[in-house]
Protein backbone atom coordinates (compact mmCIF):
# COMPACT_ATOMS: atom_id res chain seq x y z
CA UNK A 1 -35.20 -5.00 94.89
CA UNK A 2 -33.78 -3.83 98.05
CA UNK A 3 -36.47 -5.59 100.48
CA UNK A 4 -35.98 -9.08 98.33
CA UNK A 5 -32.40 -9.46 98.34
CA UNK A 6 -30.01 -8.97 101.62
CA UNK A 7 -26.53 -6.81 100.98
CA UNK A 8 -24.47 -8.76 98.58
CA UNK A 9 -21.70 -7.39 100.45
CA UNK A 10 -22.44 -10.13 102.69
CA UNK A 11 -23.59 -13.31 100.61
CA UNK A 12 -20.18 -12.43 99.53
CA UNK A 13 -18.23 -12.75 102.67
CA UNK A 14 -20.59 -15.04 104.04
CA UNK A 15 -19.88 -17.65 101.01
CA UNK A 16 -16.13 -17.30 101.81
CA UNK A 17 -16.51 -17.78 105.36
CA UNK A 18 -18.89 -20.91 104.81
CA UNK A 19 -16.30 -22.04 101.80
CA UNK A 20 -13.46 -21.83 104.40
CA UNK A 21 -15.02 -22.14 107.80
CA UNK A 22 -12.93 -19.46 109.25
CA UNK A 23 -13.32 -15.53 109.51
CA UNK A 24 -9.39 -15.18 109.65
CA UNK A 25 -8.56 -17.17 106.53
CA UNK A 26 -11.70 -14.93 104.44
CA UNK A 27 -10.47 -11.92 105.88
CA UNK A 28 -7.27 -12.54 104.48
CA UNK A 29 -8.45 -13.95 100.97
CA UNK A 30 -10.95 -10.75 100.92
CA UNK A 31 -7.83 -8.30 102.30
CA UNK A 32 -10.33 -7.01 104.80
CA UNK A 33 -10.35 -7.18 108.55
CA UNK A 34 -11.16 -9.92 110.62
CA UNK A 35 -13.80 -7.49 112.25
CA UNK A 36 -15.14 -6.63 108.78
CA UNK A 37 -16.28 -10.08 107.87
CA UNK A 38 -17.91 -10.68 111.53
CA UNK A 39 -19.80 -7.38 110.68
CA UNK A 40 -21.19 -8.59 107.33
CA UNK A 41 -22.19 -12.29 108.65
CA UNK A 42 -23.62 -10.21 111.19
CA UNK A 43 -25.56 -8.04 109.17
CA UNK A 44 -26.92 -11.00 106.93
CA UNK A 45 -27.77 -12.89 109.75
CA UNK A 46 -29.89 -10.19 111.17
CA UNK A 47 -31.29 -9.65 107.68
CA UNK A 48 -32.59 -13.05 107.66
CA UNK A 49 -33.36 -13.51 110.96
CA UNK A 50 -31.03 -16.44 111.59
CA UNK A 51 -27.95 -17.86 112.71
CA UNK A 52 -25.57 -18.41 109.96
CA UNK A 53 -22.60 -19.58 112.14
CA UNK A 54 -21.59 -21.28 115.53
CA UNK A 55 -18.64 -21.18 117.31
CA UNK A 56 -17.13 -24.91 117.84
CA UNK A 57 -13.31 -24.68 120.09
CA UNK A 58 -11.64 -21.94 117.66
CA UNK A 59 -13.61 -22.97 115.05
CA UNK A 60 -16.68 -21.87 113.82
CA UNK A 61 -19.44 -23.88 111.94
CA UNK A 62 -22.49 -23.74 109.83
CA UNK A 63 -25.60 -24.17 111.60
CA UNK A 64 -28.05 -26.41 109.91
CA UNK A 65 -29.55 -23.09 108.45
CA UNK A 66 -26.66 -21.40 107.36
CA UNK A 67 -25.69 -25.39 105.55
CA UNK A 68 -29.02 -24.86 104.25
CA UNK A 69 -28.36 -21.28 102.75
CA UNK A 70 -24.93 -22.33 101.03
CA UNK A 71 -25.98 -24.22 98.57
CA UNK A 72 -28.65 -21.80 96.42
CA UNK A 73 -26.02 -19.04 97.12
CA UNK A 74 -23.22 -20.95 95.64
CA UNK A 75 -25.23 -22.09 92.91
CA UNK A 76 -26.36 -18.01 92.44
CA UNK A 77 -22.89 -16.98 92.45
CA UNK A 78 -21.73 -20.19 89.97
CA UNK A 79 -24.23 -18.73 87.55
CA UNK A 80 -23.68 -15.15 88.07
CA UNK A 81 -19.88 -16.25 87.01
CA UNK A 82 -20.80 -18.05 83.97
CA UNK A 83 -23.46 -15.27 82.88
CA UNK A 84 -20.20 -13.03 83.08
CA UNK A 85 -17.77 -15.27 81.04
CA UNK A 86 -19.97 -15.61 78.14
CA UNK A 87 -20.88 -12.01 78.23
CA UNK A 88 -17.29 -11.44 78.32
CA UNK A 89 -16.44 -13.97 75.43
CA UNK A 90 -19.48 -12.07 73.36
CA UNK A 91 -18.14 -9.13 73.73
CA UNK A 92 -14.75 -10.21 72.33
CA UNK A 93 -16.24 -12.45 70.03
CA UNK A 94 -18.91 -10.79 68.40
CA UNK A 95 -19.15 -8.47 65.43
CA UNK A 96 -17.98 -4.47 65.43
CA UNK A 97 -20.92 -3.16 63.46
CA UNK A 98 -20.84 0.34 62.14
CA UNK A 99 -23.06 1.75 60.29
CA UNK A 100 -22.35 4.45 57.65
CA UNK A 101 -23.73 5.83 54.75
CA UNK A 102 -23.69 3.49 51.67
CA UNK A 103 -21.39 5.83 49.25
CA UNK A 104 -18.51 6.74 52.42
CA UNK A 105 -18.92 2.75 52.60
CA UNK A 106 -18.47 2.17 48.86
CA UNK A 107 -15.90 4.31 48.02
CA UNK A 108 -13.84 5.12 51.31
CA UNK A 109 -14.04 2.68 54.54
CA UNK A 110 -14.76 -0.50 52.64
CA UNK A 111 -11.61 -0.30 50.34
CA UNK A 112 -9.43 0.61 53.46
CA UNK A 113 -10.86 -2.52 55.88
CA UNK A 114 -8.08 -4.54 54.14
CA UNK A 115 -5.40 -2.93 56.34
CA UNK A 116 -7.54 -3.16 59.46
CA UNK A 117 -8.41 -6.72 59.47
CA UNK A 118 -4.50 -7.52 59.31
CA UNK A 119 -4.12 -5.44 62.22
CA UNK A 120 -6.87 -6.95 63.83
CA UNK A 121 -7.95 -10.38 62.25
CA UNK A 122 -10.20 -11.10 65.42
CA UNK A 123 -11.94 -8.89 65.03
CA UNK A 124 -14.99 -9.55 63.09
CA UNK A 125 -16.42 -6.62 61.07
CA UNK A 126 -20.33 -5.80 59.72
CA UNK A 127 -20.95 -2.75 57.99
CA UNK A 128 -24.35 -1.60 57.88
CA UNK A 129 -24.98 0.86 54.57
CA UNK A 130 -28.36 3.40 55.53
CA UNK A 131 -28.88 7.06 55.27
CA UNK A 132 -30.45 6.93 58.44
CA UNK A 133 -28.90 8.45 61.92
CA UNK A 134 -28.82 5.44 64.18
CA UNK A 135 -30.11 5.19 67.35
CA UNK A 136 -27.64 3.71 70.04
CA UNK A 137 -30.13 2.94 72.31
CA UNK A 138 -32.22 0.91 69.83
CA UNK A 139 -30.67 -0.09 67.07
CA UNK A 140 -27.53 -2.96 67.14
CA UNK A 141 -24.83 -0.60 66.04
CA UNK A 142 -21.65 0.03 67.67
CA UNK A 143 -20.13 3.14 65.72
CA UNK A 144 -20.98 5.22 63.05
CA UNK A 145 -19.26 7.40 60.53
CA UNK A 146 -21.79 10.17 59.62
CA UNK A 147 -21.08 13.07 57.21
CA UNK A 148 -22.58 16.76 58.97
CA UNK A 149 -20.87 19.36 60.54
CA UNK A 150 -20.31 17.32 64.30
CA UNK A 151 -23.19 18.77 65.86
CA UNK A 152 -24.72 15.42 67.53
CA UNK A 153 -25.21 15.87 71.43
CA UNK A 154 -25.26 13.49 73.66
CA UNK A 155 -22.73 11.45 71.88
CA UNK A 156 -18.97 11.24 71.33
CA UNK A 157 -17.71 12.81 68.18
CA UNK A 158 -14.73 12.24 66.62
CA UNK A 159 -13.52 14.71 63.28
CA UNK A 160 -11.74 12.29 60.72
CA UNK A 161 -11.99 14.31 58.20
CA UNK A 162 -13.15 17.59 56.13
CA UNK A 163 -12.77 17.90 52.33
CA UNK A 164 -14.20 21.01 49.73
CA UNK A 165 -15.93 19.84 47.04
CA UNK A 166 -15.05 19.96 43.65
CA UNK A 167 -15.77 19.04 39.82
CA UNK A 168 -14.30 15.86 38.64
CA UNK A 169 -15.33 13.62 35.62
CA UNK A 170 -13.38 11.20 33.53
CA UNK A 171 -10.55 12.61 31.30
CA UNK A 172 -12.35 11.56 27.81
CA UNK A 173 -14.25 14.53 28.72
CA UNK A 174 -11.60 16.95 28.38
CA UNK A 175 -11.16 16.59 24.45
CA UNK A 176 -14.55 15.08 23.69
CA UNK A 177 -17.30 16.86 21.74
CA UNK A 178 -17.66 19.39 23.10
CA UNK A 179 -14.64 19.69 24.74
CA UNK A 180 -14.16 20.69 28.62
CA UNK A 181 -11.48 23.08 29.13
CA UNK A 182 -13.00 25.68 30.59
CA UNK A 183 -15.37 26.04 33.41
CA UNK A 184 -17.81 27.86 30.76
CA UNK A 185 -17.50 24.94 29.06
CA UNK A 186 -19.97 23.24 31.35
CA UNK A 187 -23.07 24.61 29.62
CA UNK A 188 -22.63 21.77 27.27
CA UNK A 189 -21.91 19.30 29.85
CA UNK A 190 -24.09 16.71 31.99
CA UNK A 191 -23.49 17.91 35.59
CA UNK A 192 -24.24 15.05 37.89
CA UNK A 193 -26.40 15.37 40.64
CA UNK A 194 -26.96 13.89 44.14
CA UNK A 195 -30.27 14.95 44.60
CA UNK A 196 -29.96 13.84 48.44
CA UNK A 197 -28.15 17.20 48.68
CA UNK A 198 -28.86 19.72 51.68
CA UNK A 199 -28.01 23.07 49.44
CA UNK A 200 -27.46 23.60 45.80
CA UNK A 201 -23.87 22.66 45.96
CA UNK A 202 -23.52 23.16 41.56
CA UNK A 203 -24.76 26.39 42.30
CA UNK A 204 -22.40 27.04 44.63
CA UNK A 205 -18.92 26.43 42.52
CA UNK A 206 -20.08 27.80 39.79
CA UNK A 207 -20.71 31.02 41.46
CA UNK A 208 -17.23 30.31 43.01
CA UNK A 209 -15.65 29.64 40.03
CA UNK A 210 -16.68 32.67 38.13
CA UNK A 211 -19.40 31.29 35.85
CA UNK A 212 -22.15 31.62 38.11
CA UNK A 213 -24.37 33.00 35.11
CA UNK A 214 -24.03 30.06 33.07
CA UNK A 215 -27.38 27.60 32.98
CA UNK A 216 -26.82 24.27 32.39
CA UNK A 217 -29.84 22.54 30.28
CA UNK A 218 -28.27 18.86 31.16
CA UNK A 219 -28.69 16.90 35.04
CA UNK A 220 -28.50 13.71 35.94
CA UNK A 221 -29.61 12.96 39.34
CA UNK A 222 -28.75 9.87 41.49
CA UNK A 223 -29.63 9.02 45.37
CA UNK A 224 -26.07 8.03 46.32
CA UNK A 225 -22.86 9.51 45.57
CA UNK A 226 -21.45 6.51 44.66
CA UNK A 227 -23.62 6.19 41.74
CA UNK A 228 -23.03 10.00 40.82
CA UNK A 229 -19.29 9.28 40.91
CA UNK A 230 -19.65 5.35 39.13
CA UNK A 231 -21.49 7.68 36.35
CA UNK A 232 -18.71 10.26 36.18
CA UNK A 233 -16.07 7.64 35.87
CA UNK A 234 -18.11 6.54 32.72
CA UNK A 235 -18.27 9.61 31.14
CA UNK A 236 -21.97 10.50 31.77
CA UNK A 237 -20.72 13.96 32.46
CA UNK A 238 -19.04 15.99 35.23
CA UNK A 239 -19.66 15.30 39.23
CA UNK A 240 -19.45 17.94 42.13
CA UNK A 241 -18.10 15.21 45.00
CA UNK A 242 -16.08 15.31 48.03
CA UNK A 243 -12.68 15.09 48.01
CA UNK A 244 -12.57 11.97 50.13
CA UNK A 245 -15.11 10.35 48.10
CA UNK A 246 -12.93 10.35 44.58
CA UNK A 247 -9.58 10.43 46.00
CA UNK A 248 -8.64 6.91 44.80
CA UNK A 249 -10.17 7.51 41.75
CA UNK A 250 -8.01 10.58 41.40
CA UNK A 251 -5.04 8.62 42.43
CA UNK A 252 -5.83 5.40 39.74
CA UNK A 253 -6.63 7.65 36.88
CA UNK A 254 -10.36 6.74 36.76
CA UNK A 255 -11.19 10.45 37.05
CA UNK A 256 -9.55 13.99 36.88
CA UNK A 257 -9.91 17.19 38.37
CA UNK A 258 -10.18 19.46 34.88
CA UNK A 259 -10.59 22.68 37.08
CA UNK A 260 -8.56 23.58 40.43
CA UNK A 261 -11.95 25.85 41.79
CA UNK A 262 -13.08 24.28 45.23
CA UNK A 263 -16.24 24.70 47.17
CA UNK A 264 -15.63 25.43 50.87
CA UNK A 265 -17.52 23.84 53.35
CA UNK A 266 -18.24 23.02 57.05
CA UNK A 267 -19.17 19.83 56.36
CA UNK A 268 -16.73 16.51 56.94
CA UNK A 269 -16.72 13.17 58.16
CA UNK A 270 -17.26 12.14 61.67
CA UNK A 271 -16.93 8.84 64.13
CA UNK A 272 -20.02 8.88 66.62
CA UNK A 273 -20.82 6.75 69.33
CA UNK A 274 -22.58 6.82 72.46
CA UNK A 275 -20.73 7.70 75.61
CA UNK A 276 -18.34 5.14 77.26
CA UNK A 277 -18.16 3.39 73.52
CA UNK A 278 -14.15 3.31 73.46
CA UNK A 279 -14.01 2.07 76.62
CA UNK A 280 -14.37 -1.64 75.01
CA UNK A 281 -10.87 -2.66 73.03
CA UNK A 282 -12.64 -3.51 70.01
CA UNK A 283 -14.16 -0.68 69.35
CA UNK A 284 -11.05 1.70 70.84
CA UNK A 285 -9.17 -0.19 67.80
CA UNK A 286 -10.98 0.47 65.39
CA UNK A 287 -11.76 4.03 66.30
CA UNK A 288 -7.59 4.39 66.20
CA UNK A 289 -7.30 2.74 63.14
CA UNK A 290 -9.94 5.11 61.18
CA UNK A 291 -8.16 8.03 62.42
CA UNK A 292 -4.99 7.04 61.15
CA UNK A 293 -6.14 6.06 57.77
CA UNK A 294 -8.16 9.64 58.11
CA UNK A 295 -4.98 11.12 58.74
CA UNK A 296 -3.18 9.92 55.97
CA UNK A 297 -5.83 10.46 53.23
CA UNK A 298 -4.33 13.34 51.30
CA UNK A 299 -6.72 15.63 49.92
CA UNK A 300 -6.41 15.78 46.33
């Protein structure tokens, strides 16, 4: 690249120069010296092997080759300036896509966008729903919201929130047949499973609950949270989710919390993008409008 195109540096002062036909006048539109700009058409010149420039009285002019050289570097730096303008207008045009796993998206961001596209009706949203971590360098994805314990390097990570787990089911269940008023009880309960789990979370609240001998003989196992929790609002039996994921369930009354036992864990909710990401307004927006609704998402 070097050996096919001279210093930009000086097409640039040399396309002022030839615009204005004076090194005083480009000097002063570039705020550089007067010396400065004889330097560059200097340089280029010797670069190319040509004169550029003649001096005419106090005046200087294009020779025929420098005439000759205007017009393909005019027309270089016309299309160099539209290339940038509709980069720029795609940029503040185009779509913020974040990607995010499909029960976060169904029961957490995607009720909440409401509030963000007043803020920002400009700005044009796509979720993308997949298990899978993205790739910033390959995939088209902007941001994503990714559920771990913020261990991703190479990338930004932003906490937005952590929540224990805990039981929660719909409150027919509490005086059905049999009844749930105990966490014994749950030996003659459906516990609902999502079998994408990393540990045996059940296992783990029961133990923390007290009732860690108890075997349940009932599961139901789903691939999505959202499903597990859809299936616990129906009374299908009792789901182990996290708090973020049922907290507007909680707070409409779709689903209780019959015991106050929680699971700690390390695990939360995270914004991740590559580095530099925030440095584009759209994406800086909605990065500060996540973290306020995070921060105003009370734990039930």
């Amino acid at each position: 690249m070097a050996e096919r195109l001279p210093p930009l540096k000086s097409i640039q002062y040399f396309s002022v120069a030839a615009r204005l036909l004076s090194f005083s006048r480009a000097a002063d539109e570039l705020h550089v010296t007067h010396s400065a700009v004889s330097h560059q058409i200097k340089a280029l010149e010797e670069w190319l092997g040509v004169r550029l420039f003649r001096r005419a009285n106090r005046q200087v002019i294009l020779t025929d080759a420098g005439q000759a050289y205007l017009k393909p570097v005019m027309e270089a730096f016309d299309r160099l300036g539209e290339a940038s303008r509709q980069l720029k207008r795609r940029e503040s045009a185009g779509p913020l896509t974040v990607s995010t796993l499909p029960s976060f998206a169904a029961k957490w961001l995607v009720p909440r966008l409401r509030t963000f596209r007043q803020e920002y009706p400009d700005i044009d949203v796509r979720i993308t729903a997949s298990e899978k971590l993205v790739d910033f360098a390959r995939d088209d994805i902007d941001l994503a919201v990714r559920y771990g314990r913020g261990n991703w390097p190479g990338l930004v990570v932003d906490k937005l929130m952590r929540h224990d787990w805990f039981p929660v089911c719909s409150p027919a269940l509490l005086t059905g047949t049999p009844p749930l008023q105990k966490p014994e009880d749950l030996a003659n309960h459906t516990l609902l499973i999502d079998y994408d789990w990393r540990e045996d979370a059940w296992g783990g609240w029961l133990a923390a609950a007290g009732v860690g001998h108890i075997r349940p003989n009932r599961t139901l196992a789903f691939n999505y949270s959202n499903l597990m929790i859809q299936a616990a609002i129906d009374g299908l039996g009792v789901a182990l989710s996290p708090g973020a994921l049922v907290s507007d369930d909680l707070a409409a009354g779709r689903l209780i919390r019959p015991f106050k036992t929680s699971l700690p864990t390390d695990y939360g909710y995270f914004l991740v993008a590559p580095p530099g990401a925030f440095e584009r307004p759209k994406l800086a927006a909605f990065r500060d409008w996540i973290r306020r609704e995070a921060a105003a998402a009370i734990g039930p």
